[in-house]
PDB file of N, CA and C in Angstrom:
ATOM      1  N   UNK A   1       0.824  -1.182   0.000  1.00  0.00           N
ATOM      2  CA  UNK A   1       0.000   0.000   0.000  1.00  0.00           C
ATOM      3  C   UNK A   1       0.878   1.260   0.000  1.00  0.00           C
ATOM      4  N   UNK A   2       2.104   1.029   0.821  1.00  0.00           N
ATOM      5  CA  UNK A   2       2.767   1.989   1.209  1.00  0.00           C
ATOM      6  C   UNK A   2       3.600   2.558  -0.666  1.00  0.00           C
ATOM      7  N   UNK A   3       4.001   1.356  -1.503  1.00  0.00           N
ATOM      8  CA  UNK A   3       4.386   1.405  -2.439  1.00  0.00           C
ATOM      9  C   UNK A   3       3.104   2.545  -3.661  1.00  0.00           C
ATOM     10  N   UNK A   4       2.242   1.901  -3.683  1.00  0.00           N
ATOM     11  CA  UNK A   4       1.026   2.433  -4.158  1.00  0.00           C
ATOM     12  C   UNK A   4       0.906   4.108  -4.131  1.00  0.00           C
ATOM     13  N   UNK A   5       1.328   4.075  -2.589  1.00  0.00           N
ATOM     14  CA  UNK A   5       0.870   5.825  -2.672  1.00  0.00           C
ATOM     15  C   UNK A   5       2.134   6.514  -2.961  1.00  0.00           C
ATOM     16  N   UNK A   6       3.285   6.314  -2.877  1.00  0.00           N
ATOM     17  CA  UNK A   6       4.598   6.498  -3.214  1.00  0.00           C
ATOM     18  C   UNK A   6       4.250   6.423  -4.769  1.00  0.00           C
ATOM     19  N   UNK A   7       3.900   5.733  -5.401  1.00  0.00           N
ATOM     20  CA  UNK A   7       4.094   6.030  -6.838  1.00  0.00           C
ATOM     21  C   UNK A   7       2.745   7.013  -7.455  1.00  0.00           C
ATOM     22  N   UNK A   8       1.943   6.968  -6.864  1.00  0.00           N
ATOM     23  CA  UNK A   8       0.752   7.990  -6.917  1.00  0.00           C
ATOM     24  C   UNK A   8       1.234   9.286  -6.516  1.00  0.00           C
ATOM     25  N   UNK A   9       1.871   9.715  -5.554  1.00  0.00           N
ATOM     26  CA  UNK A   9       2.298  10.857  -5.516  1.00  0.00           C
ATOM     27  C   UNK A   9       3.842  10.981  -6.058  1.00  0.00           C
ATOM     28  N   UNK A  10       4.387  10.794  -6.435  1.00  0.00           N
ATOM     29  CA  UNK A  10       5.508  10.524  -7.549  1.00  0.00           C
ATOM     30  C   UNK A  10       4.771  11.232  -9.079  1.00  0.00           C
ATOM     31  N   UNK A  11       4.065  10.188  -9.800  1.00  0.00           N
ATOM     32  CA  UNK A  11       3.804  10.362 -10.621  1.00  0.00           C
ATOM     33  C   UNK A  11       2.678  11.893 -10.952  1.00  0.00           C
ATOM     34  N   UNK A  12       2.034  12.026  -9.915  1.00  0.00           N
ATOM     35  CA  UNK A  12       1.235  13.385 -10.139  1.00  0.00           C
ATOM     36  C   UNK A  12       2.011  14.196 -10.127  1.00  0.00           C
ATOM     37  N   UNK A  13       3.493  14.025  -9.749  1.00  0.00           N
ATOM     38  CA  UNK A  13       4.297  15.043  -9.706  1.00  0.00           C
ATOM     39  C   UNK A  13       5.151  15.535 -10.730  1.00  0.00           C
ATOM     40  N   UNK A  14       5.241  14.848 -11.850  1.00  0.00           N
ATOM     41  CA  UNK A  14       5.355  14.466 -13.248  1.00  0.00           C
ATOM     42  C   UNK A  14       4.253  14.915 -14.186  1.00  0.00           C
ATOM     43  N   UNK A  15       3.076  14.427 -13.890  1.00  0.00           N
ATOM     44  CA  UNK A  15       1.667  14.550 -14.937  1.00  0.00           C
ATOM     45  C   UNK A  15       0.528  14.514 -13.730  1.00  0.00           C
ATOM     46  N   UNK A  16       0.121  15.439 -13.411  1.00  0.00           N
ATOM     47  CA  UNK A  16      -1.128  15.674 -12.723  1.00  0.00           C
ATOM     48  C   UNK A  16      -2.613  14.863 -13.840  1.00  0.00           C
ATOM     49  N   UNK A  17      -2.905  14.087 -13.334  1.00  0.00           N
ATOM     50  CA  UNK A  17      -3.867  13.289 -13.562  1.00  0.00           C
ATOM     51  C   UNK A  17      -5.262  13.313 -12.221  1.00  0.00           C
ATOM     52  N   UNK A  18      -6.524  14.065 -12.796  1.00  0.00           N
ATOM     53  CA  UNK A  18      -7.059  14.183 -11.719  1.00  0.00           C
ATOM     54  C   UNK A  18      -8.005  13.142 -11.980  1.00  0.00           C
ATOM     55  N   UNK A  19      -7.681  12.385 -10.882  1.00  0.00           N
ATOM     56  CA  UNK A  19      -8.603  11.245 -10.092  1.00  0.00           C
ATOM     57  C   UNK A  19      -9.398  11.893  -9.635  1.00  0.00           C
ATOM     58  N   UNK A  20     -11.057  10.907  -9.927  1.00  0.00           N
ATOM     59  CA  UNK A  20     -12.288  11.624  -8.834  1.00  0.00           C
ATOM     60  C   UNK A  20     -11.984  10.549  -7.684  1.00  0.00           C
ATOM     61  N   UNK A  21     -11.569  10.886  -6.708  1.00  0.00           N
ATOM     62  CA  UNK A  21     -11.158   9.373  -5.491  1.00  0.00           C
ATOM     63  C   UNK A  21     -12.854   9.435  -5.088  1.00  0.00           C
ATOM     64  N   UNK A  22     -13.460  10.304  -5.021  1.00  0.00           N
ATOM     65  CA  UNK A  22     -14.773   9.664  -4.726  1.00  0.00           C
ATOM     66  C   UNK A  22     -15.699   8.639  -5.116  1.00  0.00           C
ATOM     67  N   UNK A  23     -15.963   9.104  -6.587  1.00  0.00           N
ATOM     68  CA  UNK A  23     -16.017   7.695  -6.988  1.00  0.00           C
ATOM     69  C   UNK A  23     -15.475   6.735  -7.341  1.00  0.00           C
ATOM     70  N   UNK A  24     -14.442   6.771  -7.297  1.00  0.00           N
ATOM     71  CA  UNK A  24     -13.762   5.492  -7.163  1.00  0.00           C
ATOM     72  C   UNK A  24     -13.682   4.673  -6.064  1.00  0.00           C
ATOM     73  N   UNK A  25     -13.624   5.505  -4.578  1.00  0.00           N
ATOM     74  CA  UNK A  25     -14.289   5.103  -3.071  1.00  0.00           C
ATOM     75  C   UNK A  25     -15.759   4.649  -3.220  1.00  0.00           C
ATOM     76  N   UNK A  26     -16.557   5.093  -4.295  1.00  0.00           N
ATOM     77  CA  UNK A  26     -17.912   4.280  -4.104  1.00  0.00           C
ATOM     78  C   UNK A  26     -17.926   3.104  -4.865  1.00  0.00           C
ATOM     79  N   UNK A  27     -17.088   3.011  -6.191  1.00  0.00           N
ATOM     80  CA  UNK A  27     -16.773   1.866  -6.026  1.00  0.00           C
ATOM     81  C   UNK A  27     -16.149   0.871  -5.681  1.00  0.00           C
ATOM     82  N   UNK A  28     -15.041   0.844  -4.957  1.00  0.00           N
ATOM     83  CA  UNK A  28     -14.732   0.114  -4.034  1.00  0.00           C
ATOM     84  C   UNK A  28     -15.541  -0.559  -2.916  1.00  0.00           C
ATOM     85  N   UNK A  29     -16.156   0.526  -2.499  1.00  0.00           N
ATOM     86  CA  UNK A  29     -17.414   0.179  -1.445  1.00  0.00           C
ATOM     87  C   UNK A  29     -18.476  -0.620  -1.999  1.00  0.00           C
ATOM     88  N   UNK A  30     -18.872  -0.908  -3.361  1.00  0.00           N
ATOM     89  CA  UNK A  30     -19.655  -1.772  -3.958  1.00  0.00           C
ATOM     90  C   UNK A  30     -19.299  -3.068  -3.847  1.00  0.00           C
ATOM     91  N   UNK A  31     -17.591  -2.271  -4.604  1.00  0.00           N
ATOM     92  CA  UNK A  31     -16.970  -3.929  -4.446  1.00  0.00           C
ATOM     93  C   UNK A  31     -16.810  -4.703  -3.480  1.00  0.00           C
ATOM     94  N   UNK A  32     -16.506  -4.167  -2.438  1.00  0.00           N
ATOM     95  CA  UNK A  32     -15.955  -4.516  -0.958  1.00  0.00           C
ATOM     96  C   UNK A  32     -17.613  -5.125  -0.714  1.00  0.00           C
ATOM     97  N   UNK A  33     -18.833  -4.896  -0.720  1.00  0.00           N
ATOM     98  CA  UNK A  33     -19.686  -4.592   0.048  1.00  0.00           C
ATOM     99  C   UNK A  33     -20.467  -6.378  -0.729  1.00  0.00           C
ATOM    100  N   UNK A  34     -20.102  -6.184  -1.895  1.00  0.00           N
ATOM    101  CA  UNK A  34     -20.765  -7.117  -2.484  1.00  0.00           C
ATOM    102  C   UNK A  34     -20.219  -8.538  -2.598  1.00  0.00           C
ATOM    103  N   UNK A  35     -18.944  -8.516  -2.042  1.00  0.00           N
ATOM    104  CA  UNK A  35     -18.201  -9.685  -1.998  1.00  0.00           C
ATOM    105  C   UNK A  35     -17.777  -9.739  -0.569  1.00  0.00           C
ATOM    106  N   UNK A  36     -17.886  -9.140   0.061  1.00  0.00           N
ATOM    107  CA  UNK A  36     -18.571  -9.629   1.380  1.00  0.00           C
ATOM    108  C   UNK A  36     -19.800 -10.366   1.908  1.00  0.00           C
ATOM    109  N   UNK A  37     -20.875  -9.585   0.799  1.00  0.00           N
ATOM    110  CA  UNK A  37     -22.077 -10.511   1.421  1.00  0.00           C
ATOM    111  C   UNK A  37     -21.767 -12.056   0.323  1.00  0.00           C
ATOM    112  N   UNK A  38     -21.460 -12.270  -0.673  1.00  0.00           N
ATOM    113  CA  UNK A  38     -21.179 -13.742  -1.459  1.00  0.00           C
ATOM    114  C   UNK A  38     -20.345 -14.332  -0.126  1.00  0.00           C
ATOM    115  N   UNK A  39     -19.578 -13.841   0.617  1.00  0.00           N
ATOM    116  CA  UNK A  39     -19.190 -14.431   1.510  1.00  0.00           C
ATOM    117  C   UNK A  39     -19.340 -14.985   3.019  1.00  0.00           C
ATOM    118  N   UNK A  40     -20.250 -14.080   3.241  1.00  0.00           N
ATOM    119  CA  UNK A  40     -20.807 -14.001   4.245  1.00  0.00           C
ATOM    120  C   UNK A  40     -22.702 -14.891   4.024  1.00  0.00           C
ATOM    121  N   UNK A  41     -23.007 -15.109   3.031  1.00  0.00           N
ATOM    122  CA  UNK A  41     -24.644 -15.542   2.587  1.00  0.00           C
ATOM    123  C   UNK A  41     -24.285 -16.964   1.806  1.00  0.00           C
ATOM    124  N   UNK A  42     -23.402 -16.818   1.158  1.00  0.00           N
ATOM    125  CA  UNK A  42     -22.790 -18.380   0.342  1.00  0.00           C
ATOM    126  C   UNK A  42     -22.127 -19.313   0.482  1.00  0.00           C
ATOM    127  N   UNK A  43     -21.979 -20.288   0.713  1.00  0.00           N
ATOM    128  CA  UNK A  43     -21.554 -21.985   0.680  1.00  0.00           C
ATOM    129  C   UNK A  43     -20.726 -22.264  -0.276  1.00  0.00           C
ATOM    130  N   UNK A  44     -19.383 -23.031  -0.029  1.00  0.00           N
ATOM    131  CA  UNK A  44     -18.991 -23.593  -1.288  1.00  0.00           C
ATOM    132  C   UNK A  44     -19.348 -23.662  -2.432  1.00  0.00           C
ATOM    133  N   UNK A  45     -19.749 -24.284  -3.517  1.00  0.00           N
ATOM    134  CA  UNK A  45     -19.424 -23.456  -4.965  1.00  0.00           C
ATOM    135  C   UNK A  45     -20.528 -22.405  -5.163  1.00  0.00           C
ATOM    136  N   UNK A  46     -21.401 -21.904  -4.371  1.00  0.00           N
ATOM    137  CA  UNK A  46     -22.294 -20.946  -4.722  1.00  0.00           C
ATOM    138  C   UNK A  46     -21.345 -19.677  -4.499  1.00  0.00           C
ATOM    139  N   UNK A  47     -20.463 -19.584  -3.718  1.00  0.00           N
ATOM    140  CA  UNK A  47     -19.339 -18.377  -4.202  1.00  0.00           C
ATOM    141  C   UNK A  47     -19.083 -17.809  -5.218  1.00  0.00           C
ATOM    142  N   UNK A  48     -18.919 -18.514  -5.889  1.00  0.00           N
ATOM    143  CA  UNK A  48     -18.661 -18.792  -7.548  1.00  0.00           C
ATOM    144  C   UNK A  48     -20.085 -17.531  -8.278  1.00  0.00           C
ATOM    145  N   UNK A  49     -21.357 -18.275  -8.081  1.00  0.00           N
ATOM    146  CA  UNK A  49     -21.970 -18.107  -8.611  1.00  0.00           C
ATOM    147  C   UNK A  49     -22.268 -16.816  -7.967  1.00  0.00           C
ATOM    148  N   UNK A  50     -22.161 -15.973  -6.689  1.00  0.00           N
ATOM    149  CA  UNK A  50     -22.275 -14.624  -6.178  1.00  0.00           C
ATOM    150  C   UNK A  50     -21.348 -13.423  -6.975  1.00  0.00           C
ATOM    151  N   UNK A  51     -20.200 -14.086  -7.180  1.00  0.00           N
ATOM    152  CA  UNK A  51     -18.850 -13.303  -8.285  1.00  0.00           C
ATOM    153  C   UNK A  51     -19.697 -13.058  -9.450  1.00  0.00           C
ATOM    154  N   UNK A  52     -20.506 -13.794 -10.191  1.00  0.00           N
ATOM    155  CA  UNK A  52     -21.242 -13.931 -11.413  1.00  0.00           C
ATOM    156  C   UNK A  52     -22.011 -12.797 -11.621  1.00  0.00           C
ATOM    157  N   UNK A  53     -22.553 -12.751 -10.144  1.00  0.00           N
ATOM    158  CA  UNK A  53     -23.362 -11.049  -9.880  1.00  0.00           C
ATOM    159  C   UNK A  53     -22.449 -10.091  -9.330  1.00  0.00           C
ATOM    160  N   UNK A  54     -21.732 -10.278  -8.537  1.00  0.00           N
ATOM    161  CA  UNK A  54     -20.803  -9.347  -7.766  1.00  0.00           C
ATOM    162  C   UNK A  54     -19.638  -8.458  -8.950  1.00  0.00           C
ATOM    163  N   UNK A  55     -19.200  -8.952  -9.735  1.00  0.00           N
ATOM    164  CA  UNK A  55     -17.918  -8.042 -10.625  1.00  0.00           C
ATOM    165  C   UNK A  55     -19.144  -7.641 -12.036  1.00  0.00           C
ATOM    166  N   UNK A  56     -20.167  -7.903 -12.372  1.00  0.00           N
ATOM    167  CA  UNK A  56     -21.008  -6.982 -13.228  1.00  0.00           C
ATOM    168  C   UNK A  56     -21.267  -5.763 -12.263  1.00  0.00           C
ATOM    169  N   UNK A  57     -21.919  -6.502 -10.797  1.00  0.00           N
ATOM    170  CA  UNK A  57     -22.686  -5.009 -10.124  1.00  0.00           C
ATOM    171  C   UNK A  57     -21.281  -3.925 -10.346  1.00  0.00           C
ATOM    172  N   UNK A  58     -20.158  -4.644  -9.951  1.00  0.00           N
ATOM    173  CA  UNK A  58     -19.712  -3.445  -9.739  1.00  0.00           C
ATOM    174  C   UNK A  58     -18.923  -2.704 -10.809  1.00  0.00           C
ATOM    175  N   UNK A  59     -18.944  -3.345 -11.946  1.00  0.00           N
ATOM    176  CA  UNK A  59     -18.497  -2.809 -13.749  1.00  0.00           C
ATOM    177  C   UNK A  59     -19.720  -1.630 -13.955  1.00  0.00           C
ATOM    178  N   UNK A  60     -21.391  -2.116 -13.322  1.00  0.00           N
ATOM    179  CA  UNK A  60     -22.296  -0.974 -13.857  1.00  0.00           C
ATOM    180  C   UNK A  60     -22.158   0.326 -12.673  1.00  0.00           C
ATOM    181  N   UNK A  61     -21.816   0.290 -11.276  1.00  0.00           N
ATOM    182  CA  UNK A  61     -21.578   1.048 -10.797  1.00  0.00           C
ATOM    183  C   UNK A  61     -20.540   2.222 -11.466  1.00  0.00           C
ATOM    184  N   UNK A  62     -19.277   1.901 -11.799  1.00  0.00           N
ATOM    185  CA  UNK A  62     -18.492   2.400 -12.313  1.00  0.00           C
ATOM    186  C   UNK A  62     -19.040   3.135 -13.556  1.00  0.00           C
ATOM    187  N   UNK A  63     -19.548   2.448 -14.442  1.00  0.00           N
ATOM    188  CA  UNK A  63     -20.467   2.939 -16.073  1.00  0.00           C
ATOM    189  C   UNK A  63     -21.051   4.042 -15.724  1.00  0.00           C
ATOM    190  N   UNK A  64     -22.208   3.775 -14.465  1.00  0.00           N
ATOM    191  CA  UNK A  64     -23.366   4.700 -13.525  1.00  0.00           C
ATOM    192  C   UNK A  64     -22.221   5.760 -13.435  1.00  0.00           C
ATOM    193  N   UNK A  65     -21.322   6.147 -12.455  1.00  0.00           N
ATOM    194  CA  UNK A  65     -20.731   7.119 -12.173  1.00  0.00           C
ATOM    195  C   UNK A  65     -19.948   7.722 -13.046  1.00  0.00           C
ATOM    196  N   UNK A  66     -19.975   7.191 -14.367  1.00  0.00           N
ATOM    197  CA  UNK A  66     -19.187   7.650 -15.277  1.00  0.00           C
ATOM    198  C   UNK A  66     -17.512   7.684 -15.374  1.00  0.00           C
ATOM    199  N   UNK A  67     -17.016   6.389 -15.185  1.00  0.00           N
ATOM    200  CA  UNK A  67     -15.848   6.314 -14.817  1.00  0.00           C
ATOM    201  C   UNK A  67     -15.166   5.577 -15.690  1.00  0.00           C
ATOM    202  N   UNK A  68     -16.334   4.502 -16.255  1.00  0.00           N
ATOM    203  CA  UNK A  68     -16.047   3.601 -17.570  1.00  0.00           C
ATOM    204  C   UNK A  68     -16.813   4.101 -19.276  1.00  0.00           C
ATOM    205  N   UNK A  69     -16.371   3.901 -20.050  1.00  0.00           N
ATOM    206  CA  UNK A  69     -17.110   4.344 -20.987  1.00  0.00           C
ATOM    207  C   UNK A  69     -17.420   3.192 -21.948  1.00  0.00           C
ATOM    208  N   UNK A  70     -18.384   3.641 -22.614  1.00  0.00           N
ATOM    209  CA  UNK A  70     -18.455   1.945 -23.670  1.00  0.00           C
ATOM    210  C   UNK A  70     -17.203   2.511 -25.115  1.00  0.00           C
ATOM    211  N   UNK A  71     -16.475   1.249 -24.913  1.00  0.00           N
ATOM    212  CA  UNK A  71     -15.637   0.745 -26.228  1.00  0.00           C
ATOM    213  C   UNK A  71     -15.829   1.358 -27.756  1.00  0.00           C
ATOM    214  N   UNK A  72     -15.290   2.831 -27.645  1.00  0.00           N
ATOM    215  CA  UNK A  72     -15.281   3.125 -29.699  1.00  0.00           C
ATOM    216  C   UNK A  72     -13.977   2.590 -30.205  1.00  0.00           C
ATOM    217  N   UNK A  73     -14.171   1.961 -31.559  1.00  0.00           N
ATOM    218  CA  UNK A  73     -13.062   1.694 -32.215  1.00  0.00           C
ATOM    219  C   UNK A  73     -12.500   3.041 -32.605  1.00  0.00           C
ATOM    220  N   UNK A  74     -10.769   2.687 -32.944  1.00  0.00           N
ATOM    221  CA  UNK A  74     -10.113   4.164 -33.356  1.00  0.00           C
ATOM    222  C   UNK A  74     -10.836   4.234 -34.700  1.00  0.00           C
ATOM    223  N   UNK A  75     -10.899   5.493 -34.871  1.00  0.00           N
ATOM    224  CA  UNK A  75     -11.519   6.479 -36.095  1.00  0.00           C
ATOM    225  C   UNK A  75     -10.371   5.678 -37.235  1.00  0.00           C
ATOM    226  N   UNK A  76     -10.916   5.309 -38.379  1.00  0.00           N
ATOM    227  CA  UNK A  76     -10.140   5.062 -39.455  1.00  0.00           C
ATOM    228  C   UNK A  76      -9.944   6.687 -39.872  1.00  0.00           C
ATOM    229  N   UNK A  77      -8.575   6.277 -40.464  1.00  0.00           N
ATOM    230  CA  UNK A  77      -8.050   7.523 -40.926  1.00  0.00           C
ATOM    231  C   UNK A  77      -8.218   7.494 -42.584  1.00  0.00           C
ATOM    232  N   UNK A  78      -8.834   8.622 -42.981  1.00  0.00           N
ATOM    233  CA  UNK A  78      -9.054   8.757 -44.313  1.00  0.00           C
ATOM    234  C   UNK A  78      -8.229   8.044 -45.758  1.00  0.00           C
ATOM    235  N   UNK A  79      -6.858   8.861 -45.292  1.00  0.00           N
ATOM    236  CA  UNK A  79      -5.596   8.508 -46.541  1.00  0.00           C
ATOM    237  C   UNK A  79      -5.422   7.008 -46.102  1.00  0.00           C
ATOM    238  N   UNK A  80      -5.531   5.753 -45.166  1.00  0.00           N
ATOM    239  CA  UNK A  80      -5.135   4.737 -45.280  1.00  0.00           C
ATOM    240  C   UNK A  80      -6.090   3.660 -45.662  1.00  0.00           C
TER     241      UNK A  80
END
């Protein structure tokens, strides 16, 4: 962790890149929140099947807050 923030503040110090840490703290908290309960509500291989719901919920959280965007291909370039 200690490495993590060492290169996070390193590198902003180079190229300021502004992170919204908020939402990115809400999703974490999805994540955290939702794979806790698969763990805490589920049995051997139904784990499995809580992940199945648990890493979509938290791909649309991210989408929701606008953090992910949907996939454009690069623009073809005219002359090629």
């Amino acid at each position: 962790m200690a490495r993590t923030i060492l290169v996070h503040v390193v590198s902003q110090y180079y190229k300021r890149l502004p992170y919204d840490f908020g939402r990115l703290g809400l999703v974490l908290a999805v994540a955290a929140a939702s794979t806790a309960v698969c763990f805490l509500f589920l049995k051997g291989a139904w784990i499995f099947a809580g992940g199945v719901v648990a890493v979509p919920l938290t791909a649309a959280t991210a989408y929701a807050l606008g953090l992910l965007s949907p996939y454009r291909p690069p623009a073809q370039d005219e002359a090629g």
